[in-house]
Protein backbone atom coordinates (compact mmCIF):
# COMPACT_ATOMS: atom_id res chain seq x y z
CA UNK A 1 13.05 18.52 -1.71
CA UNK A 2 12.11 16.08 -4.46
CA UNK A 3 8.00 15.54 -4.98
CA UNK A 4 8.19 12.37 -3.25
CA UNK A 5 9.80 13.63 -0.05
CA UNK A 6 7.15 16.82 0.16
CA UNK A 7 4.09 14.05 -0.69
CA UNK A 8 5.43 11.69 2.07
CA UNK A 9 5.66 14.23 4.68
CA UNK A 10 2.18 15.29 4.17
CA UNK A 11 0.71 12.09 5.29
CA UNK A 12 -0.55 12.88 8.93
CA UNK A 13 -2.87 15.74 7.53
CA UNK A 14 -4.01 13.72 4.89
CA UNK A 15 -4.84 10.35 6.83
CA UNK A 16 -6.88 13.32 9.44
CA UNK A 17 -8.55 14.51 6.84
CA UNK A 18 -9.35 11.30 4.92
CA UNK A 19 -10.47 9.64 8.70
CA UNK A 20 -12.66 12.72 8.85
CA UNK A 21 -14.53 12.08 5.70
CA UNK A 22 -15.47 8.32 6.06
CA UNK A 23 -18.89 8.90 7.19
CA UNK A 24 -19.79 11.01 4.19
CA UNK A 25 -18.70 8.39 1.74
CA UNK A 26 -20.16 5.62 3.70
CA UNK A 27 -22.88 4.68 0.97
CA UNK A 28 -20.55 4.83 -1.70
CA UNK A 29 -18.14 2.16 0.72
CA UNK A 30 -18.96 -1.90 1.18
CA UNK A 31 -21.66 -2.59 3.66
CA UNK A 32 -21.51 -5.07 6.49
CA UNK A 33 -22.65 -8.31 4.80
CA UNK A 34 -21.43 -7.33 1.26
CA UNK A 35 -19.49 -10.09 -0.47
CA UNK A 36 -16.23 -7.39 -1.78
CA UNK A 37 -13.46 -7.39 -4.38
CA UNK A 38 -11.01 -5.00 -4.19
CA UNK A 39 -8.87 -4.65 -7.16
CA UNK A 40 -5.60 -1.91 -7.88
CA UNK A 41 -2.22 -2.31 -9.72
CA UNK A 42 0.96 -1.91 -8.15
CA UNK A 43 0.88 -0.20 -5.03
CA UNK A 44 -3.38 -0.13 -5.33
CA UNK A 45 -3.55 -4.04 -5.56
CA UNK A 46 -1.03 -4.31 -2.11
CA UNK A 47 -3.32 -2.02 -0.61
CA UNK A 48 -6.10 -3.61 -1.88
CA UNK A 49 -4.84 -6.78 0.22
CA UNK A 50 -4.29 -5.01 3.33
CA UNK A 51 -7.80 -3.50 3.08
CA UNK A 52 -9.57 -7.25 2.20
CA UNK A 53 -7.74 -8.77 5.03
CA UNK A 54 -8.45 -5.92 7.63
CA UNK A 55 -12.60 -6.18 6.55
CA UNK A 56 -12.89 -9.65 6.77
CA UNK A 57 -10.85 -9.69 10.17
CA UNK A 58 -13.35 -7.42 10.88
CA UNK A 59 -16.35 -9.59 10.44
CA UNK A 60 -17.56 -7.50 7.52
CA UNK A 61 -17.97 -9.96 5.10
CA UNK A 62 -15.99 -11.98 2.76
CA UNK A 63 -13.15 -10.15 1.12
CA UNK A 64 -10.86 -10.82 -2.03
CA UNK A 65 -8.16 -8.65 -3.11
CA UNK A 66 -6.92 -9.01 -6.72
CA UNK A 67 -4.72 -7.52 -9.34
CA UNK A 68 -7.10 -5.75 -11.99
CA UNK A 69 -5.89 -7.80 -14.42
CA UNK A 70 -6.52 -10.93 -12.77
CA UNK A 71 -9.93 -10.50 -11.70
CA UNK A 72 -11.80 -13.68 -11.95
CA UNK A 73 -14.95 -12.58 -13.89
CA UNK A 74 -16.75 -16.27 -13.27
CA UNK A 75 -17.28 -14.93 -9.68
CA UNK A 76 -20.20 -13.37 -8.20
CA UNK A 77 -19.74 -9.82 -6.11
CA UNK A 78 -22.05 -7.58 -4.67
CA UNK A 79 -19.33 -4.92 -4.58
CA UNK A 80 -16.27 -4.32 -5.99
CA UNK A 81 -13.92 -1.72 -4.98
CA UNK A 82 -11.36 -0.17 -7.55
CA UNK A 83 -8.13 1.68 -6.17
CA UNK A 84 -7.02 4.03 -8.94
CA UNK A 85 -5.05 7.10 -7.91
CA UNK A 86 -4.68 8.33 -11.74
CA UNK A 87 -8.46 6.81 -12.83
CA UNK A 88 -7.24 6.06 -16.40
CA UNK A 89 -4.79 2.91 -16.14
CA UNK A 90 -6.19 0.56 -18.77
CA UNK A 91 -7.08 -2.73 -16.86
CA UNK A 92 -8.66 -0.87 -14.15
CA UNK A 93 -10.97 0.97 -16.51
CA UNK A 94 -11.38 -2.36 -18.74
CA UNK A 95 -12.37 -4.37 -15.20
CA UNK A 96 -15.26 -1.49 -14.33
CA UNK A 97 -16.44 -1.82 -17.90
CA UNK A 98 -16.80 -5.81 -17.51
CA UNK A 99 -18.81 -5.40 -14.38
CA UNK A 100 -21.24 -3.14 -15.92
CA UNK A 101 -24.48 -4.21 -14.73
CA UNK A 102 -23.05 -7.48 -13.31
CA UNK A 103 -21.89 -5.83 -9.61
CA UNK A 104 -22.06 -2.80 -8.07
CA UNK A 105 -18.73 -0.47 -8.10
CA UNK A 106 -16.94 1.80 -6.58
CA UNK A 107 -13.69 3.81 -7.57
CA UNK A 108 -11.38 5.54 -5.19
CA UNK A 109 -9.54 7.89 -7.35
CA UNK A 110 -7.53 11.14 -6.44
CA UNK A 111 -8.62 13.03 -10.09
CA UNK A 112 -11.87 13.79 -10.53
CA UNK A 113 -11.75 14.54 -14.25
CA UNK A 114 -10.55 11.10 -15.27
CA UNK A 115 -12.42 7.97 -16.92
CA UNK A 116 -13.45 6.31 -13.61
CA UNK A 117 -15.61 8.85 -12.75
CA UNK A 118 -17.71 7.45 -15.36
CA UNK A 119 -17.16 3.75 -15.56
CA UNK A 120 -17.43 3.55 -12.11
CA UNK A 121 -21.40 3.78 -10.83
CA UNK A 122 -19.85 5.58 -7.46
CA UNK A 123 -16.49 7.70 -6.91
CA UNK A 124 -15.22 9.01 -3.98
CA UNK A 125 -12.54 11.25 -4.54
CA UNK A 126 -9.11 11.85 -2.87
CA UNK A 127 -8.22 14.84 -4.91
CA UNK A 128 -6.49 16.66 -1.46
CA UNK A 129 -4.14 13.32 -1.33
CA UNK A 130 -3.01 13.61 -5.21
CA UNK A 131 0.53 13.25 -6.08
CA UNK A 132 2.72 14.59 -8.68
CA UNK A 133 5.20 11.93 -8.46
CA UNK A 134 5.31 8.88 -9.91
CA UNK A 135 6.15 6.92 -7.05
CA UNK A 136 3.17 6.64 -4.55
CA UNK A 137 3.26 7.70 -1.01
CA UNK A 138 0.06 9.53 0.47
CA UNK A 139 -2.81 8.68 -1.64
CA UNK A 140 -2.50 5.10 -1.04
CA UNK A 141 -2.18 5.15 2.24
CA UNK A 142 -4.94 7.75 2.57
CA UNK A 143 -7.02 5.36 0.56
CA UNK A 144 -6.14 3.07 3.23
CA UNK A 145 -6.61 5.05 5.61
CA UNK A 146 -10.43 6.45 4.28
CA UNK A 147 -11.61 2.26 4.36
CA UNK A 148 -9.69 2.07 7.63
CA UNK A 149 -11.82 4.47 9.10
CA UNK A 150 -14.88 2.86 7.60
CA UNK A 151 -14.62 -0.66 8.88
CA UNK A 152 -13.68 1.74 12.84
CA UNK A 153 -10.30 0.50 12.43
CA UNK A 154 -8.77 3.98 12.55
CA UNK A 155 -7.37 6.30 16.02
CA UNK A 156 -5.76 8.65 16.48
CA UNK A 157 -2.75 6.91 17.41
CA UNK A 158 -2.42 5.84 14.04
CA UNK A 159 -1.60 9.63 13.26
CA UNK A 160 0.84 10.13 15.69
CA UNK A 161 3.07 7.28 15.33
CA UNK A 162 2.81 8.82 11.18
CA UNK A 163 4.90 11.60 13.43
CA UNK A 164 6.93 9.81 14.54
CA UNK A 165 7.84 7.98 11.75
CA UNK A 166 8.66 10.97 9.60
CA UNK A 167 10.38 12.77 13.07
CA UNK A 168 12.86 10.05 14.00
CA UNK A 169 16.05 9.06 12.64
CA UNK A 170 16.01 5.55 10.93
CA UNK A 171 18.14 2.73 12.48
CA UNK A 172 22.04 3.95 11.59
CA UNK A 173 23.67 2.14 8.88
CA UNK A 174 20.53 1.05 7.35
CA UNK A 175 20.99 3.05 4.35
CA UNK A 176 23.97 1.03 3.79
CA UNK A 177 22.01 -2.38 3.46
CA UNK A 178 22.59 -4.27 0.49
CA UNK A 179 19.39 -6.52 0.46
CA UNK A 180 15.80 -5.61 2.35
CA UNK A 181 13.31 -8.06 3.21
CA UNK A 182 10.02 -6.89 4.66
CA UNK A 183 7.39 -9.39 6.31
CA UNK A 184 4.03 -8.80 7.20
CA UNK A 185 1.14 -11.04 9.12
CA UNK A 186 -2.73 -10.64 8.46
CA UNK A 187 -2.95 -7.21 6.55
CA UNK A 188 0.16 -6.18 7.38
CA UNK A 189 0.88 -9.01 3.72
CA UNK A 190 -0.08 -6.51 1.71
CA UNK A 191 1.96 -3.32 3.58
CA UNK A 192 5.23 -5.64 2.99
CA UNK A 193 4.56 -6.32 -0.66
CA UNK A 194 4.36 -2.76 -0.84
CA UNK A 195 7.58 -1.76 1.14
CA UNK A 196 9.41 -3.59 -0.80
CA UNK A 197 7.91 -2.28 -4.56
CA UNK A 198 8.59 1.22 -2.51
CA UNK A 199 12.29 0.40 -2.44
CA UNK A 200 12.42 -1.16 -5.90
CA UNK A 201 10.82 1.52 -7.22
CA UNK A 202 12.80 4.50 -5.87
CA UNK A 203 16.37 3.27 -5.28
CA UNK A 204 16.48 0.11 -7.40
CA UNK A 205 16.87 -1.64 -4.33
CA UNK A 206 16.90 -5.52 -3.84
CA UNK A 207 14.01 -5.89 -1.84
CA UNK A 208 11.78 -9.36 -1.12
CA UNK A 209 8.33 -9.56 0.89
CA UNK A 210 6.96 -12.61 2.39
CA UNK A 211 4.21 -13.19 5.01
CA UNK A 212 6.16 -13.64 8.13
CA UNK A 213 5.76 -17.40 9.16
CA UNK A 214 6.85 -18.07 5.09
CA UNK A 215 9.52 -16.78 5.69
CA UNK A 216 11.59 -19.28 7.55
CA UNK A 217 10.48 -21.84 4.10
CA UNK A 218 13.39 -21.19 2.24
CA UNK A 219 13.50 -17.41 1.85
CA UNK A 220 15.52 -17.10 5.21
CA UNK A 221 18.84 -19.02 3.13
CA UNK A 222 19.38 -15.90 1.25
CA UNK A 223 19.85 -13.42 4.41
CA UNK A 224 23.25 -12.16 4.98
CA UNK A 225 25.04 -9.63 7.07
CA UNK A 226 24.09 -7.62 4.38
CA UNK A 227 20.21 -7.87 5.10
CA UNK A 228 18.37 -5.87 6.95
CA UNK A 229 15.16 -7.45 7.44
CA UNK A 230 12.21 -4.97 8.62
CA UNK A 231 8.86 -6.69 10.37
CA UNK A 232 5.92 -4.24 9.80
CA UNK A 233 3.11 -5.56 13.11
CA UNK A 234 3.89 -8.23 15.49
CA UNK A 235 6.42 -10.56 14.69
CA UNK A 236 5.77 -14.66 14.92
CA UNK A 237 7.55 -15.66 18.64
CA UNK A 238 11.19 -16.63 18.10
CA UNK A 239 12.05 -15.11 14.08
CA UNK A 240 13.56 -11.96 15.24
CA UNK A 241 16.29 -14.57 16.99
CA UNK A 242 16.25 -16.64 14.10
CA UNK A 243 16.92 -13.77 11.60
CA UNK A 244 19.87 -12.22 13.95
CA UNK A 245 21.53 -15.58 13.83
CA UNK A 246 22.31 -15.21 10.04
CA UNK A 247 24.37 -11.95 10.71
CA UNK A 248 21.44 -9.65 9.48
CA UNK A 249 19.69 -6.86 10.99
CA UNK A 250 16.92 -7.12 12.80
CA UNK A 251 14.61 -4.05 12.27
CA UNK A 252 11.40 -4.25 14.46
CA UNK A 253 8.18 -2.87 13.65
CA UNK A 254 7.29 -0.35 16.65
CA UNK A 255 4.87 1.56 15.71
CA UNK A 256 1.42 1.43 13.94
CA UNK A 257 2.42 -0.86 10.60
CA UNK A 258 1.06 2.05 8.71
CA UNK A 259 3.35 4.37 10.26
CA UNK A 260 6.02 1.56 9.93
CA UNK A 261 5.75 2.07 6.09
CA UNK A 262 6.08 5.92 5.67
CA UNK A 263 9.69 4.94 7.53
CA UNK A 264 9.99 2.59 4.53
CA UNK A 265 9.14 5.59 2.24
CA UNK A 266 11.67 7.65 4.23
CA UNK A 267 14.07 4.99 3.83
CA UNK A 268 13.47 4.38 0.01
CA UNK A 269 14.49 8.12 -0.82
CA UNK A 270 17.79 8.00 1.62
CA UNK A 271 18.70 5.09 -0.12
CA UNK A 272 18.09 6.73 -3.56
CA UNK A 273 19.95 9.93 -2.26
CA UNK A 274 22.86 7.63 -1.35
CA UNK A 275 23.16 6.24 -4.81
CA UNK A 276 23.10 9.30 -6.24
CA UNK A 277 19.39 8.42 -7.69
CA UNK A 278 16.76 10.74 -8.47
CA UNK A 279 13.12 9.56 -6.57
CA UNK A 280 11.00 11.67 -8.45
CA UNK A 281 12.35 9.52 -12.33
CA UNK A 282 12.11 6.27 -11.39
CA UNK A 283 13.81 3.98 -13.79
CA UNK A 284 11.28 2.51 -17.15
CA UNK A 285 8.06 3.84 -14.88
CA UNK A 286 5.23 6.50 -15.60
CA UNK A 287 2.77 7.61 -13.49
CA UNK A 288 0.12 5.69 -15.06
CA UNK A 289 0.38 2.75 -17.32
CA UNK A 290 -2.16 3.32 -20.24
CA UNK A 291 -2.00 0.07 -22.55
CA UNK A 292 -2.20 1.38 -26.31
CA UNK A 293 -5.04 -0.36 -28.23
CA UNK A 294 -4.13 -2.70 -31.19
């Protein structure tokens, strides 16, 4: 079993235990009212827009999502929120040293003896949901999972469809796809964005996200019968129809669209498996990118 498989099967017992400890980290976490940033790279920054549309659905309070890098430091935050499952990739760590003074932060972080801990002015820490792959699985979606449970978004039913995802056999002939496309509505955006990095990263997979109504604006010309395209939530009233009509398959999301994406996961590393590809050494990746200093 590669690391990613083991990591991706753990998931259940790590959102339990990550629902469990909300409460305790609750000061460290926005606060109804707070004007929030959330900011990640890669995988981080799509769950950072899952977890910005879910609080502001929520009627917590304004909520942006943004790629470290691209944080607009002309705007005013009370909080912002840093995703970091290593704590030492460089624009995350140069982002926390901007705010200094300026807002009020908060890293989520899976290693406690990392840089965050101290650019940060509060960490709470994952370290149970750490991964020795390079390809995330479980601490992102226990991060998710941890503000989930915060904004009492989280039940247990979330858990169990987790089981089911990981217990029952994907679609047939799936594996065999030559193009994925994974669409998303609301927070479910930022779940899609990160299916499809999930297949990119692990089986070099062509793989596009869109938000759902998007996607009948031009990205719909390139399905084939080749395409099997995979709604994560409730899908927009008539697209599944639409997308059958090109010949593709139609793969709708059941279950809890957090579930939905550990199928994805599972679905990444059959792919990779089928191509004779090795999850665990993803192609020109590490598991953290650290910028060297001119």
């Amino acid at each position: 079993m590669t690391h990613v498989e083991d990591e991706l099967t753990s998931q259940p017992e790590c959102w339990t235990r990550a629902a469990t400890e909300a409460a305790r980290h609750a000061g460290a976490l926005p606060a109804p009212g707070e004007r929030v940033a959330i900011v990640g790279c890669g995988t981080s920054y799509f769950m950072a827009q899952a977890v910005a549309a879910l609080r502001e659905g929520a009627g917590q309070g304004e909520t942006d999502a943004f790629a470290a890098s691209e944080f607009p430091l002309g705007r005013s935050y009370d909080r912002v929120v840093a995703l970091t499952r290593s704590g030492t990739t460089t624009e995350v760590l140069d982002l926390l040293g901007q705010l200094k003074g300026r807002s009020r932060t908060t890293a989520l972080t899976a290693d406690p003896a990392t840089p965050v801990t101290a650019a940060a002015d509060e960490v709470v820490v994952l370290d149970f949901a750490d991964e020795r792959s390079v390809v995330q699985t479980r601490f992102a979606t226990t991060a998710l999972t941890l503000l989930r449970a915060h904004l009492g978004l989280h039940t247990e039913e979330v858990v169990a469809d987790a089981r089911t995802a990981l217990s029952a056999p994907l679609p047939e002939g799936l594996v065999g796809c030559t193009q994925f496309t994974f669409l998303g509505r609301g927070w479910t955006v930022g779940l899609a964005n990160e299916a499809g990095l999930k297949m990119r990263e692990a089986c070099l997979a062509w793989t596009e996200a869109y938000p759902a109504m998007e996607y009948r604006h031009g990205p719909i010309s390139v399905t084939t019968r080749g395409t099997a395209t995979w709604m994560l939530g409730e899908a927009p009233e008539g697209l599944a129809a639409q997308v059958r009509e090109t010949g593709a398959r139609w793969i709708p999301g059941g279950l809890d669209p957090l579930a939905e994406l550990v199928r994805v996961q599972r679905l990444a590393v059959a792919v990779a498996a089928a191509r004779g590809l090795d999850p665990d050494r993803p192609r020109h990746l590490t598991r953290s990118v650290i910028l060297a200093r001119p």
